[in-house]
N, C-alpha and C. Protein backbone atom coordinates (compact mmCIF):
# COMPACT_ATOMS: atom_id res chain seq x y z
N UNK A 1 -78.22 -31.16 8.37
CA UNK A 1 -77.53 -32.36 8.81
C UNK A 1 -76.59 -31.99 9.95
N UNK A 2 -76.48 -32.41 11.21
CA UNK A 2 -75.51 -32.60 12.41
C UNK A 2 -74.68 -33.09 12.08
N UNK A 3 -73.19 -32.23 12.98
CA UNK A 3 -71.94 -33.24 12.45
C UNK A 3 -71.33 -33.42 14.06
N UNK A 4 -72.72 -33.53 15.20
CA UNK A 4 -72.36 -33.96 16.56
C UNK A 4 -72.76 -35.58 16.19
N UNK A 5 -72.10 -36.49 17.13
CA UNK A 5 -71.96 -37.60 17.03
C UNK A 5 -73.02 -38.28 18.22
N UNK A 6 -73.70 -39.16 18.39
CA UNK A 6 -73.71 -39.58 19.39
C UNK A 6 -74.18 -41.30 19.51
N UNK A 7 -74.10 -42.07 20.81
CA UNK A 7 -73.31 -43.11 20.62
C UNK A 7 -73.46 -44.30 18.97
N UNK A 8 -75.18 -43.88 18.72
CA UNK A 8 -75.41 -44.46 17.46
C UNK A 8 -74.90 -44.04 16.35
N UNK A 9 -74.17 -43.25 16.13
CA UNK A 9 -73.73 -42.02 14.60
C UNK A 9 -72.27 -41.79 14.65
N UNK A 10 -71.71 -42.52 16.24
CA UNK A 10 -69.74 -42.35 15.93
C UNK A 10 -69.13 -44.07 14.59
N UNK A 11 -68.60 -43.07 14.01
CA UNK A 11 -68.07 -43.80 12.53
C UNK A 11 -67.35 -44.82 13.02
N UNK A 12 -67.04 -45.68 12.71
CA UNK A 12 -66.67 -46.83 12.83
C UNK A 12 -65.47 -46.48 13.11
N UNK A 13 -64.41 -45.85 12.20
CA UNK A 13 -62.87 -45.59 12.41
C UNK A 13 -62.83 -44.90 14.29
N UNK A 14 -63.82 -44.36 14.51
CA UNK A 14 -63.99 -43.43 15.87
C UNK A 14 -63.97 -44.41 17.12
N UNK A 15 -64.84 -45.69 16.80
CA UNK A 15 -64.86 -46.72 17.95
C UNK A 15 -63.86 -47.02 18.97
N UNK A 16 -62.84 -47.21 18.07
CA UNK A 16 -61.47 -47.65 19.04
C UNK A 16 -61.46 -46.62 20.01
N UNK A 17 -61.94 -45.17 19.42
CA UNK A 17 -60.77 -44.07 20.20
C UNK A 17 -61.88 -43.83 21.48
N UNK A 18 -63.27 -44.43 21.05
CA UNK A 18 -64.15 -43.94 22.09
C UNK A 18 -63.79 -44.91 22.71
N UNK A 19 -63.73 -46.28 22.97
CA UNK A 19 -63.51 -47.39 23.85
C UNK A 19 -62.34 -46.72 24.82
N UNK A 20 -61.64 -46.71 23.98
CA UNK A 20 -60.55 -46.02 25.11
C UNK A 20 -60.28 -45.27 25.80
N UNK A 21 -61.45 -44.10 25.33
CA UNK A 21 -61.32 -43.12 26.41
C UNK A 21 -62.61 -43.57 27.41
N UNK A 22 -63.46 -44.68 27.05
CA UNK A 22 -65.19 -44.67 27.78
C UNK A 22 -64.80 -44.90 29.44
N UNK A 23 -65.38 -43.47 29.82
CA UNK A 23 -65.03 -43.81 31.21
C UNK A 23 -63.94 -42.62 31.64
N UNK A 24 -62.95 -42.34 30.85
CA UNK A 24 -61.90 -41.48 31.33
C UNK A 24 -62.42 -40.02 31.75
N UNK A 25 -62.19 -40.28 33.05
CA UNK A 25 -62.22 -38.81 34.00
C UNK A 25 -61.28 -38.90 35.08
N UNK A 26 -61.30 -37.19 35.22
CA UNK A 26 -60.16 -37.17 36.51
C UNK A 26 -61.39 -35.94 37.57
N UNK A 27 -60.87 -36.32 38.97
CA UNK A 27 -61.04 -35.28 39.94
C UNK A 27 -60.42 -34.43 40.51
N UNK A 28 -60.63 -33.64 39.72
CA UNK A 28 -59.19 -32.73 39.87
C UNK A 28 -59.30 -31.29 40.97
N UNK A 29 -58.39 -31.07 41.75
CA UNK A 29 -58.13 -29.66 43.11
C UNK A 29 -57.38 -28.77 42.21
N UNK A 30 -58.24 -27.52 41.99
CA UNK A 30 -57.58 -26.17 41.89
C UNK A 30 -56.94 -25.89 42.44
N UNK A 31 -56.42 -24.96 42.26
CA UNK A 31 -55.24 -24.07 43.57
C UNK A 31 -56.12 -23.65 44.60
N UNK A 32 -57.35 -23.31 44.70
CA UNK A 32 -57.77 -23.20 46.32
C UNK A 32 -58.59 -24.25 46.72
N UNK A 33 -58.33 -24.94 46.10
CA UNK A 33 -59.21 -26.53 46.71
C UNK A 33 -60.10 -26.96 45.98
N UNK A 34 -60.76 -26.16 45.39
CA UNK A 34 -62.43 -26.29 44.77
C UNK A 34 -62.46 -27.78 43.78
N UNK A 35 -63.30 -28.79 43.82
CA UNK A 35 -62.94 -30.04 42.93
C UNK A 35 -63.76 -29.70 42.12
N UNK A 36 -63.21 -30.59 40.48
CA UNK A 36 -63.78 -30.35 39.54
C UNK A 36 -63.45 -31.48 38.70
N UNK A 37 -64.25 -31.88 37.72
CA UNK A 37 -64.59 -33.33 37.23
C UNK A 37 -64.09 -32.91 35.88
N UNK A 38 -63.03 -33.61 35.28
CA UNK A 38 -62.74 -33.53 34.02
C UNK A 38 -62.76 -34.30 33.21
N UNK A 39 -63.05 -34.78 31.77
CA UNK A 39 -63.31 -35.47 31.10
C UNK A 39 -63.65 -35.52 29.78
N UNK A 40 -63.74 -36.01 28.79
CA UNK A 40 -63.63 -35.79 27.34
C UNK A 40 -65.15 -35.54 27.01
N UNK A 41 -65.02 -34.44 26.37
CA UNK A 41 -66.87 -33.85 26.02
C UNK A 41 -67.73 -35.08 25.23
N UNK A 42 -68.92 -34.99 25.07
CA UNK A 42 -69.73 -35.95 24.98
C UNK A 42 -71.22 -35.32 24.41
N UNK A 43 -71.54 -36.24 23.40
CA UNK A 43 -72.71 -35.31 22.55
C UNK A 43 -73.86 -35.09 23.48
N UNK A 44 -74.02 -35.46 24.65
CA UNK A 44 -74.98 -34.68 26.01
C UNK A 44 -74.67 -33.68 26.04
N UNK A 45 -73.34 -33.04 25.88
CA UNK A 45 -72.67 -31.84 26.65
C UNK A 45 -73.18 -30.74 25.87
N UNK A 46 -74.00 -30.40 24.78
CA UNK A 46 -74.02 -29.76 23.73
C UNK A 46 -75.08 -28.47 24.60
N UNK A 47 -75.88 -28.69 25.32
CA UNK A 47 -76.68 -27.59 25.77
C UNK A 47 -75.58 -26.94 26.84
N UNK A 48 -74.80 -27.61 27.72
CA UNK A 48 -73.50 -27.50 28.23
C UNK A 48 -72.38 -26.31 27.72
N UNK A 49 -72.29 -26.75 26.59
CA UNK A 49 -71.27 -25.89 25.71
C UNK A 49 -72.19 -24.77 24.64
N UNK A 50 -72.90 -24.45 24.73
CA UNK A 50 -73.65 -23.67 24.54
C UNK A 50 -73.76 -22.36 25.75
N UNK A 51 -74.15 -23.03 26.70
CA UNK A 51 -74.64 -21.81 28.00
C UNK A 51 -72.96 -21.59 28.09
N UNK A 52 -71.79 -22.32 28.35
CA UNK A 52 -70.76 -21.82 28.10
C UNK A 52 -70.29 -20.67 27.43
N UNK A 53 -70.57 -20.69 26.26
CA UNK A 53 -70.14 -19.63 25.27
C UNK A 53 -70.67 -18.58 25.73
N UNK A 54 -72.38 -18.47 25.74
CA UNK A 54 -73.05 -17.97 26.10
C UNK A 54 -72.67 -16.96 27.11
N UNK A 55 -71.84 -17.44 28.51
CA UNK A 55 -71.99 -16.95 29.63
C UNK A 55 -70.25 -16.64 29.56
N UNK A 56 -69.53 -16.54 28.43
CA UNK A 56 -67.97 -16.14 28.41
C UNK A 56 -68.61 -14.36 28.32
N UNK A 57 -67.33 -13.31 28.73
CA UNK A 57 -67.64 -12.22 28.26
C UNK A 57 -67.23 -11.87 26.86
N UNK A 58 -67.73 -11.03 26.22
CA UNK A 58 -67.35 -10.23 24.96
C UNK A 58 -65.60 -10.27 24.85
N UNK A 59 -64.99 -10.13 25.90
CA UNK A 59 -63.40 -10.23 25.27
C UNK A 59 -62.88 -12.05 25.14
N UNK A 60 -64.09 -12.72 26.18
CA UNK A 60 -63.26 -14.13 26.10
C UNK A 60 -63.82 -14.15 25.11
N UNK A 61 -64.72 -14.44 24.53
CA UNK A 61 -65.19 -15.14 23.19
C UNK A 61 -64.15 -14.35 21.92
N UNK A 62 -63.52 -12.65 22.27
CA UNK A 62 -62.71 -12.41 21.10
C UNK A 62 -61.86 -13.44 21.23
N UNK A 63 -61.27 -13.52 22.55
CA UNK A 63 -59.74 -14.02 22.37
C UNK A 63 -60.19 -15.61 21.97
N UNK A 64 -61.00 -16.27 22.46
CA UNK A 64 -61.12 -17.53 22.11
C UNK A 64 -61.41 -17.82 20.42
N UNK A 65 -62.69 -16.74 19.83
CA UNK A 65 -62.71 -17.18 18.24
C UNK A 65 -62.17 -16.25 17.63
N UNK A 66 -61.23 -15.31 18.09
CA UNK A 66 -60.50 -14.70 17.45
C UNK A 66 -61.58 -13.35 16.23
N UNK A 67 -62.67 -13.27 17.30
CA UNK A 67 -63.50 -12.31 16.97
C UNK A 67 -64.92 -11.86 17.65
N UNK A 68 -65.65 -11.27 17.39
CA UNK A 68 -66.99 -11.28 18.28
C UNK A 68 -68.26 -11.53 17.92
N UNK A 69 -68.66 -12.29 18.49
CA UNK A 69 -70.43 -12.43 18.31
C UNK A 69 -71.17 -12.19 19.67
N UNK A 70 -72.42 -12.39 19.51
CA UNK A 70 -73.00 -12.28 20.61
C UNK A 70 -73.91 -13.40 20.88
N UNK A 71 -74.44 -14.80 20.01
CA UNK A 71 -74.80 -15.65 20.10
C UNK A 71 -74.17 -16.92 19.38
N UNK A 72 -73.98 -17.88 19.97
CA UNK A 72 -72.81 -18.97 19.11
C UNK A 72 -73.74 -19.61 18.36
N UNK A 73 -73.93 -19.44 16.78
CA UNK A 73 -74.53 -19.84 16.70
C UNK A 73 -74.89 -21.45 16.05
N UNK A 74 -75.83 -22.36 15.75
CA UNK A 74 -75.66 -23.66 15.52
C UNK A 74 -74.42 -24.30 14.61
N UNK A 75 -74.01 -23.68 14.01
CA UNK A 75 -73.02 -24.24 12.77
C UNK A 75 -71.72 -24.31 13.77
N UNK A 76 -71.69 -23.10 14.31
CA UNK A 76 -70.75 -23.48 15.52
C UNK A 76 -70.51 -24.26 16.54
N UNK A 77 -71.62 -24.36 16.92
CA UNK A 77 -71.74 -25.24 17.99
C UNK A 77 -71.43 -26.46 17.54
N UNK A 78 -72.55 -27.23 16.52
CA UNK A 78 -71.82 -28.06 15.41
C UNK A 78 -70.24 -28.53 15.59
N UNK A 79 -70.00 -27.79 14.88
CA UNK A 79 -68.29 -27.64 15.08
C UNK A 79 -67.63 -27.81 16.33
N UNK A 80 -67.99 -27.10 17.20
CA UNK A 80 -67.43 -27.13 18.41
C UNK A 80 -67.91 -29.03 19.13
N UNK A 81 -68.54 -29.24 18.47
CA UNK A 81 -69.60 -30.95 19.18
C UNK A 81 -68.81 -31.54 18.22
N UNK A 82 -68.16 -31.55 17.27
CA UNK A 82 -67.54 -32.64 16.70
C UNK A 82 -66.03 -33.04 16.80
N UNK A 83 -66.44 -33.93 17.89
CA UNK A 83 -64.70 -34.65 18.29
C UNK A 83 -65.10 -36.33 17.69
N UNK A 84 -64.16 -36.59 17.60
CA UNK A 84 -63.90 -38.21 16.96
C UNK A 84 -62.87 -38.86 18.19
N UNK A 85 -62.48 -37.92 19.40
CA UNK A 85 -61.58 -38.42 20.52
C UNK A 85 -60.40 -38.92 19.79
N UNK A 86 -59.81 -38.82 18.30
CA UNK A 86 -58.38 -38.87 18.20
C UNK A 86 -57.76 -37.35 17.37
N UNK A 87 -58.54 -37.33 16.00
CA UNK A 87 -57.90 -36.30 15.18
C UNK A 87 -58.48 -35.10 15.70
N UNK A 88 -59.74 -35.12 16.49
CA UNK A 88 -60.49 -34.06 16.97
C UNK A 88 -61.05 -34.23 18.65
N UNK A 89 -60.54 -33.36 19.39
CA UNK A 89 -60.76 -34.31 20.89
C UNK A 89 -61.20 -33.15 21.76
N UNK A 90 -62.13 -33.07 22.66
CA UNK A 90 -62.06 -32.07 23.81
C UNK A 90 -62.26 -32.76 24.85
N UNK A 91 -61.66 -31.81 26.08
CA UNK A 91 -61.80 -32.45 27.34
C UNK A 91 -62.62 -30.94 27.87
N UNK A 92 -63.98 -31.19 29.10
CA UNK A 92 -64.57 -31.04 29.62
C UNK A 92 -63.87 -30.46 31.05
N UNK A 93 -63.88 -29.52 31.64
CA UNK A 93 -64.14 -29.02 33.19
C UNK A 93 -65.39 -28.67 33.39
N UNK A 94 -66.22 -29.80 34.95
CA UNK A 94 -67.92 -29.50 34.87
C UNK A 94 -66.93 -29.31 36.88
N UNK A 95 -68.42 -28.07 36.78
CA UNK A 95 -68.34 -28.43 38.73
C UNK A 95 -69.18 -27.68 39.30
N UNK A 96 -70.32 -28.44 40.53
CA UNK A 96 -71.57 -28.09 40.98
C UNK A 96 -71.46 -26.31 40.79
N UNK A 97 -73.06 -26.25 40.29
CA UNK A 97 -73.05 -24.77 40.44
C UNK A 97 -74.92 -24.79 40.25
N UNK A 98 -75.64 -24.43 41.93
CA UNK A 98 -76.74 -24.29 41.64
C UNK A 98 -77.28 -25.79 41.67
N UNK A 99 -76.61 -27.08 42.04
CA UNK A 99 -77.11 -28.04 42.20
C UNK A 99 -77.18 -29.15 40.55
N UNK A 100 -76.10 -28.43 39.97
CA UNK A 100 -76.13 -29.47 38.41
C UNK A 100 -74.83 -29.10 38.31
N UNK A 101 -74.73 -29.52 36.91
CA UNK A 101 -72.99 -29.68 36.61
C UNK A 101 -72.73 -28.48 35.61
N UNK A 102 -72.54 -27.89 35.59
CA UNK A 102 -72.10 -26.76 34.96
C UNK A 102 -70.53 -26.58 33.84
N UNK A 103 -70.39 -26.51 32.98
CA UNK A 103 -69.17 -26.18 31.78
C UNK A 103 -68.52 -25.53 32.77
N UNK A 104 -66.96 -25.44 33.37
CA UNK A 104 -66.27 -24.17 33.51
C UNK A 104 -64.97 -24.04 32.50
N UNK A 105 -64.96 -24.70 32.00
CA UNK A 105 -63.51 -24.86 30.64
C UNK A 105 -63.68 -25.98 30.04
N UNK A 106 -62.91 -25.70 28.87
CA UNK A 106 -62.85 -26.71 28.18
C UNK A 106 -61.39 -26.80 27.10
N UNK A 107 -60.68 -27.55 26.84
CA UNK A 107 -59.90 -27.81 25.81
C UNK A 107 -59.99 -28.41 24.99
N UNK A 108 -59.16 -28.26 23.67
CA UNK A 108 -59.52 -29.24 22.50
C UNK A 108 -58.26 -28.57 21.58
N UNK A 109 -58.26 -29.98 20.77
CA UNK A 109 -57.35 -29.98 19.91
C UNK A 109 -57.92 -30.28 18.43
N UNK A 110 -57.47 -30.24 17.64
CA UNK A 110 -57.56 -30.89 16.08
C UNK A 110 -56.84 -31.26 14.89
N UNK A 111 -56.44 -31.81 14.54
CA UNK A 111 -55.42 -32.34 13.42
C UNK A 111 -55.38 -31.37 12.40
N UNK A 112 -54.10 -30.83 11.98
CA UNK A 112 -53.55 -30.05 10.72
C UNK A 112 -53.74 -30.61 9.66
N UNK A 113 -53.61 -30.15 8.19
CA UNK A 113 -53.23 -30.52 7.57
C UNK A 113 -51.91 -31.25 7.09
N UNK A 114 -51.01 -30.76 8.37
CA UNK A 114 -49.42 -31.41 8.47
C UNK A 114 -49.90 -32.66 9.08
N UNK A 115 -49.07 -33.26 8.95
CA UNK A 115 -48.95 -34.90 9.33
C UNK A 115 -48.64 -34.33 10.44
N UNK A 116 -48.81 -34.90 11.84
CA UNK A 116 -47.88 -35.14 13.28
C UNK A 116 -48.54 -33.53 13.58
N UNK A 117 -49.25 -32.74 12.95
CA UNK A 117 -49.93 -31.19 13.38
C UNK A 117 -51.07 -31.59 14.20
N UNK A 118 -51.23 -30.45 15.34
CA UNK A 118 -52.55 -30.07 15.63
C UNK A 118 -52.99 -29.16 16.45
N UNK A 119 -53.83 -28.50 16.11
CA UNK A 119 -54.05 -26.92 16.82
C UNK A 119 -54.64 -26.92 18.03
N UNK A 120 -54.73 -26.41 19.33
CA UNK A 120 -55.07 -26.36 20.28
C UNK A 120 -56.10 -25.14 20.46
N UNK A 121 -56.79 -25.36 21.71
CA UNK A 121 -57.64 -23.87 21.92
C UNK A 121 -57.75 -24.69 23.75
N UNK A 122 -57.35 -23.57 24.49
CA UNK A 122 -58.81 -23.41 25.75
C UNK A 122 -58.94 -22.48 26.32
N UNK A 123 -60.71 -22.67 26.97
CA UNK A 123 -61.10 -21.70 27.42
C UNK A 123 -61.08 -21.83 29.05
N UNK A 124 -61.78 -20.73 29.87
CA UNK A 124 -62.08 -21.06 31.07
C UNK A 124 -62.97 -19.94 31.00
N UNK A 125 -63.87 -19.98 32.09
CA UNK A 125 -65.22 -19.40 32.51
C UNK A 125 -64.82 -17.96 33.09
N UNK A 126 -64.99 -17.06 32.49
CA UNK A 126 -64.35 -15.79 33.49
C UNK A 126 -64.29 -16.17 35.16
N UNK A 127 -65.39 -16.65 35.67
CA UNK A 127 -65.23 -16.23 37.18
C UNK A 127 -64.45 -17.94 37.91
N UNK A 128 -63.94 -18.03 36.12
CA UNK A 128 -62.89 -19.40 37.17
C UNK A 128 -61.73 -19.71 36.68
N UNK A 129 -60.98 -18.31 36.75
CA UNK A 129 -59.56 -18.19 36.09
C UNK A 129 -58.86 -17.79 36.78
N UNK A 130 -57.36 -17.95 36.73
CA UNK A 130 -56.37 -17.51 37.92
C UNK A 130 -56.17 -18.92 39.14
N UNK A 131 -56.88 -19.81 38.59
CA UNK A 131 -57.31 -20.97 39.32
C UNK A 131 -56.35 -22.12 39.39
N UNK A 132 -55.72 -22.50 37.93
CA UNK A 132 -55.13 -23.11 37.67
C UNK A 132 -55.93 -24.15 36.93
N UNK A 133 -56.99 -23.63 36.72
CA UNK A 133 -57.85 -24.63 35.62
C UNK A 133 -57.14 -24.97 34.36
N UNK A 134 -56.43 -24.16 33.60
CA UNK A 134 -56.36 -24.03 32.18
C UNK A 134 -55.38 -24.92 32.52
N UNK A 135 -54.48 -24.79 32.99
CA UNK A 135 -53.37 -25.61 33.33
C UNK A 135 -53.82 -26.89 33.86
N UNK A 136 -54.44 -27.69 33.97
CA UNK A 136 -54.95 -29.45 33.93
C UNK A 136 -55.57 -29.14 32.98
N UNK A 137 -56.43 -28.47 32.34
CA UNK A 137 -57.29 -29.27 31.04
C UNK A 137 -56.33 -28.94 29.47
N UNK A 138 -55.13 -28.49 29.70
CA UNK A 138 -54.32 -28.43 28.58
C UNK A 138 -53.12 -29.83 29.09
N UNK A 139 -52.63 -30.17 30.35
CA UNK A 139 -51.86 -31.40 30.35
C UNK A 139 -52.65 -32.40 30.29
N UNK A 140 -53.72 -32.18 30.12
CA UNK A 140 -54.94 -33.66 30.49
C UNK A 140 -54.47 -33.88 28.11
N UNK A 141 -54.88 -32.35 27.29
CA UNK A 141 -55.07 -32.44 25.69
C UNK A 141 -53.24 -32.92 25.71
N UNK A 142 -52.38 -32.08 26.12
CA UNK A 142 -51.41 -32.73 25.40
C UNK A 142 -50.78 -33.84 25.80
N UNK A 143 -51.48 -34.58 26.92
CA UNK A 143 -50.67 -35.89 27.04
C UNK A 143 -51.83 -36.88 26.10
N UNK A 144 -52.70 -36.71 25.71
CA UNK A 144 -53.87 -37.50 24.68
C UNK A 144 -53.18 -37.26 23.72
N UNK A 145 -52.61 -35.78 23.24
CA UNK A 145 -52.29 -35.59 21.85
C UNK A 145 -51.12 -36.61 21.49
N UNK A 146 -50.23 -36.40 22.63
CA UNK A 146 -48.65 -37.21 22.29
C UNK A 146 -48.86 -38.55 21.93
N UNK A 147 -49.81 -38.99 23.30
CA UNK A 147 -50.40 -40.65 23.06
C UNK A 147 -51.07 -41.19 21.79
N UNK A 148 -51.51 -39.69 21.33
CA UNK A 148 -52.71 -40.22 19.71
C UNK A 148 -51.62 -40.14 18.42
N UNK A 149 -50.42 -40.09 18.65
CA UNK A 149 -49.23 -39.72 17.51
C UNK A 149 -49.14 -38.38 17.43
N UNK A 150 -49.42 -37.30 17.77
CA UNK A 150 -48.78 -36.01 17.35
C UNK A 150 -47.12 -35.13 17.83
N UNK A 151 -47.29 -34.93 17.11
CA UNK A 151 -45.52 -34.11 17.42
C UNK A 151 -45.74 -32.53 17.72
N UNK A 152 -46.24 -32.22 17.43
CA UNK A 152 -46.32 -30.55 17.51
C UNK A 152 -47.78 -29.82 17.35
N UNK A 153 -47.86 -29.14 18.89
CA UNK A 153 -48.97 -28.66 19.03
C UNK A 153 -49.00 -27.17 18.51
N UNK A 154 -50.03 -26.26 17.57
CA UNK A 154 -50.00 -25.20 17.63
C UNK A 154 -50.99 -24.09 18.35
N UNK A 155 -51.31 -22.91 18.57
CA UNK A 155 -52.31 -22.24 19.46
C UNK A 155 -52.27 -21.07 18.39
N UNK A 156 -53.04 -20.48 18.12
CA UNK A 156 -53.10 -19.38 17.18
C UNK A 156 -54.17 -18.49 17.94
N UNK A 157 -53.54 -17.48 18.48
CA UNK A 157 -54.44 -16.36 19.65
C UNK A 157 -53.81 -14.85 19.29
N UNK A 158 -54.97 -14.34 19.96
CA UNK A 158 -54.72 -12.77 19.82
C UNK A 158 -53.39 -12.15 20.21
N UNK A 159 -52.75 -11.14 20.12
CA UNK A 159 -50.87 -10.85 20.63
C UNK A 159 -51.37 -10.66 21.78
N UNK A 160 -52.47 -9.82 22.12
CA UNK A 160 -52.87 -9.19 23.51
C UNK A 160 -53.62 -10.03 24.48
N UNK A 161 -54.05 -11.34 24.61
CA UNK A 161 -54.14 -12.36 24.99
C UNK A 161 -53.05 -12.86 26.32
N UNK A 162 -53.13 -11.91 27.26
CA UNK A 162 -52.10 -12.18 28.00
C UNK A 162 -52.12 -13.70 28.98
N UNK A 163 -53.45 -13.85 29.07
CA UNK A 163 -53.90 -15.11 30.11
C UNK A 163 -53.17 -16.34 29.20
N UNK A 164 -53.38 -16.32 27.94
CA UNK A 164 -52.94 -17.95 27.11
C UNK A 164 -51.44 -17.06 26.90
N UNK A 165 -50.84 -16.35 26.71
CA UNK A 165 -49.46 -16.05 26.76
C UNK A 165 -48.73 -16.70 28.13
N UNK A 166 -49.37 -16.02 29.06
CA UNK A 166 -48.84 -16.64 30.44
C UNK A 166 -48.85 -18.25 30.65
N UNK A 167 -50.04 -18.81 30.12
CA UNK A 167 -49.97 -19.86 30.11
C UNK A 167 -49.17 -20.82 29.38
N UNK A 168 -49.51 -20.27 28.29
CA UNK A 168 -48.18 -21.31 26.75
C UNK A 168 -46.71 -20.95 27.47
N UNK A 169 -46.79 -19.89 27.76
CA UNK A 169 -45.25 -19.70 28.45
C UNK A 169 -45.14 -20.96 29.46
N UNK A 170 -45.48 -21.12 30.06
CA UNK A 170 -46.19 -22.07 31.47
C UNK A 170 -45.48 -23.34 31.22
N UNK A 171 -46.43 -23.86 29.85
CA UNK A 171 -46.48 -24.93 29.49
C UNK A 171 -45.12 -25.35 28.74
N UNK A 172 -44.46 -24.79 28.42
CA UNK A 172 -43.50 -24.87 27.51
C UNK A 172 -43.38 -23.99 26.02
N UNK A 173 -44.54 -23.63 25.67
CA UNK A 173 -45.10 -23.44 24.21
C UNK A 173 -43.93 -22.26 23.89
N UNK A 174 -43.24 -22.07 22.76
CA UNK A 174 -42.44 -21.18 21.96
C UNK A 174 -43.45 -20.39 21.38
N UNK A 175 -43.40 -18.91 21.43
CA UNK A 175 -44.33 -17.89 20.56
C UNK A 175 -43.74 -17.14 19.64
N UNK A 176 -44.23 -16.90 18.95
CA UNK A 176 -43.40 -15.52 17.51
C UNK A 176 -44.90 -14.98 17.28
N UNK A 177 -44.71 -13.99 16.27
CA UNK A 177 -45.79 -13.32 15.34
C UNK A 177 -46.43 -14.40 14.37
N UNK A 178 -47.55 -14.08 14.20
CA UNK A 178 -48.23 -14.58 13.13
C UNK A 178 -47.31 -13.73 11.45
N UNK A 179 -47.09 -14.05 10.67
CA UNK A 179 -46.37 -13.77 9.75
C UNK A 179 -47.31 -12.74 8.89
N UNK A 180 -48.57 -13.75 8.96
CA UNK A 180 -50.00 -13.21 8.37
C UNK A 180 -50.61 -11.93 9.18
N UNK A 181 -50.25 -11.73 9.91
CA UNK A 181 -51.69 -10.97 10.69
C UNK A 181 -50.63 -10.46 12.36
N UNK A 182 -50.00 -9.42 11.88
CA UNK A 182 -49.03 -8.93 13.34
C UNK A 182 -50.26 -9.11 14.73
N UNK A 183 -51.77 -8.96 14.41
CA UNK A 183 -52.18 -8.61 15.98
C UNK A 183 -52.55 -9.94 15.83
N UNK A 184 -52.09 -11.25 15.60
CA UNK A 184 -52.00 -12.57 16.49
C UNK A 184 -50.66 -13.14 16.13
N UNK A 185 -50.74 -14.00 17.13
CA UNK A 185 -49.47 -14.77 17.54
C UNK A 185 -49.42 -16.42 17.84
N UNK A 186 -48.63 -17.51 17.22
CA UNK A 186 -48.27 -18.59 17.56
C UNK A 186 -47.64 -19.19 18.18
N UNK A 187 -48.56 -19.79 19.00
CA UNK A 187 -47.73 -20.73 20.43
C UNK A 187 -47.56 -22.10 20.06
N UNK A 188 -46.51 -22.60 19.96
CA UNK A 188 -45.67 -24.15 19.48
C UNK A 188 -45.09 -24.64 19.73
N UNK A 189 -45.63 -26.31 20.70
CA UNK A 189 -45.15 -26.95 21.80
C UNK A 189 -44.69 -28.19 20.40
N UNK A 190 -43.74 -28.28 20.64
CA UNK A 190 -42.96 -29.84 20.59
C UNK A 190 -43.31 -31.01 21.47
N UNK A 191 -43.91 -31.66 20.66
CA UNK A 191 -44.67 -32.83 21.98
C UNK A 191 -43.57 -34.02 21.87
């Protein structure tokens, strides 16, 4: 059984949140110009976010699942395809490569078990970092998050993770130790 959605299979409670976003994209300029189309992922995107993973190196995929594989495989992907656009949401960076639209990042969030919680993750494409990508597709998640009711975003990443350190720093995000596990660390924005 699939737990990707698509337009016939989003739950009824989901409707509102898709209406509201149907349509929402931005065109967004990197720091050296390059445009890139951003927008909330979509159960098309799934072969998309696949060659993504796929084409991260061996350390992004540690730092991103907080371990290593070498093929993502369906249960994940799964997972990774199931947004509802409120308690569970990703936004999309696509931009020509080779004459189609290509994944270069992506963000996403998901609801805690805390009321007003929700955990963050993003990635970017090795050969499109330093760009200032990560930085629009994380103000694109936390101004959705604030708007969808949440209060406090969390990031749970490797200590040695210097790219999302630099960045949560960036953004505002407060870090300490994981209490559990000294080689990761929590980044926690007050929205």
């Amino acid at each position: 059984m699939s737990n990707t959605f698509s337009p016939q299979t989003i739950p009824d409670s989901a409707n509102l949140h898709v209406d509201k976003l149907s349509g929402t994209h931005w065109i967004e300029s990197l720091a050296d110009g390059t445009p890139v189309l951003i927008r909330p992922l979509r159960p098309e995107d799934r072969e998309r976010e696949e060659d993504f993973i796929h084409r991260l190196s061996p350390d992004s995929r540690r730092f991103r699942f907080l371990g290593g594989f070498k093929e993502a495989g369906p249960d994940l992907v799964n997972q990774l395809m199931d947004v509802d656009y409120d308690q569970r949401m990703a936004f999309v960076a696509l931009a020509h490569d080779d004459g189609k639209l290509r994944e270069v990042g992506v963000s996403r969030y998901s609801a805690t078990s805390e009321q007003g919680h929700c955990e963050c993750a993003v990635t970017v494409a090795d050969d499109w970092r330093q760009r200032g990508l990560g930085v629009l597709l994380m103000r694109h998640l936390i101004d959705l998050a604030r708007r969808n009711g949440f209060k406090v975003m969390t990031s749970l990443d490797a200590a040695d993770n210097e790219a999302m350190r630099d960045l949560a720093n960036y953004l505002g995000f407060h870090r300490r130790r994981d209490p559990d596990d000294s080689s990761q660390v929590i980044h926690t924005l007050d929205l």
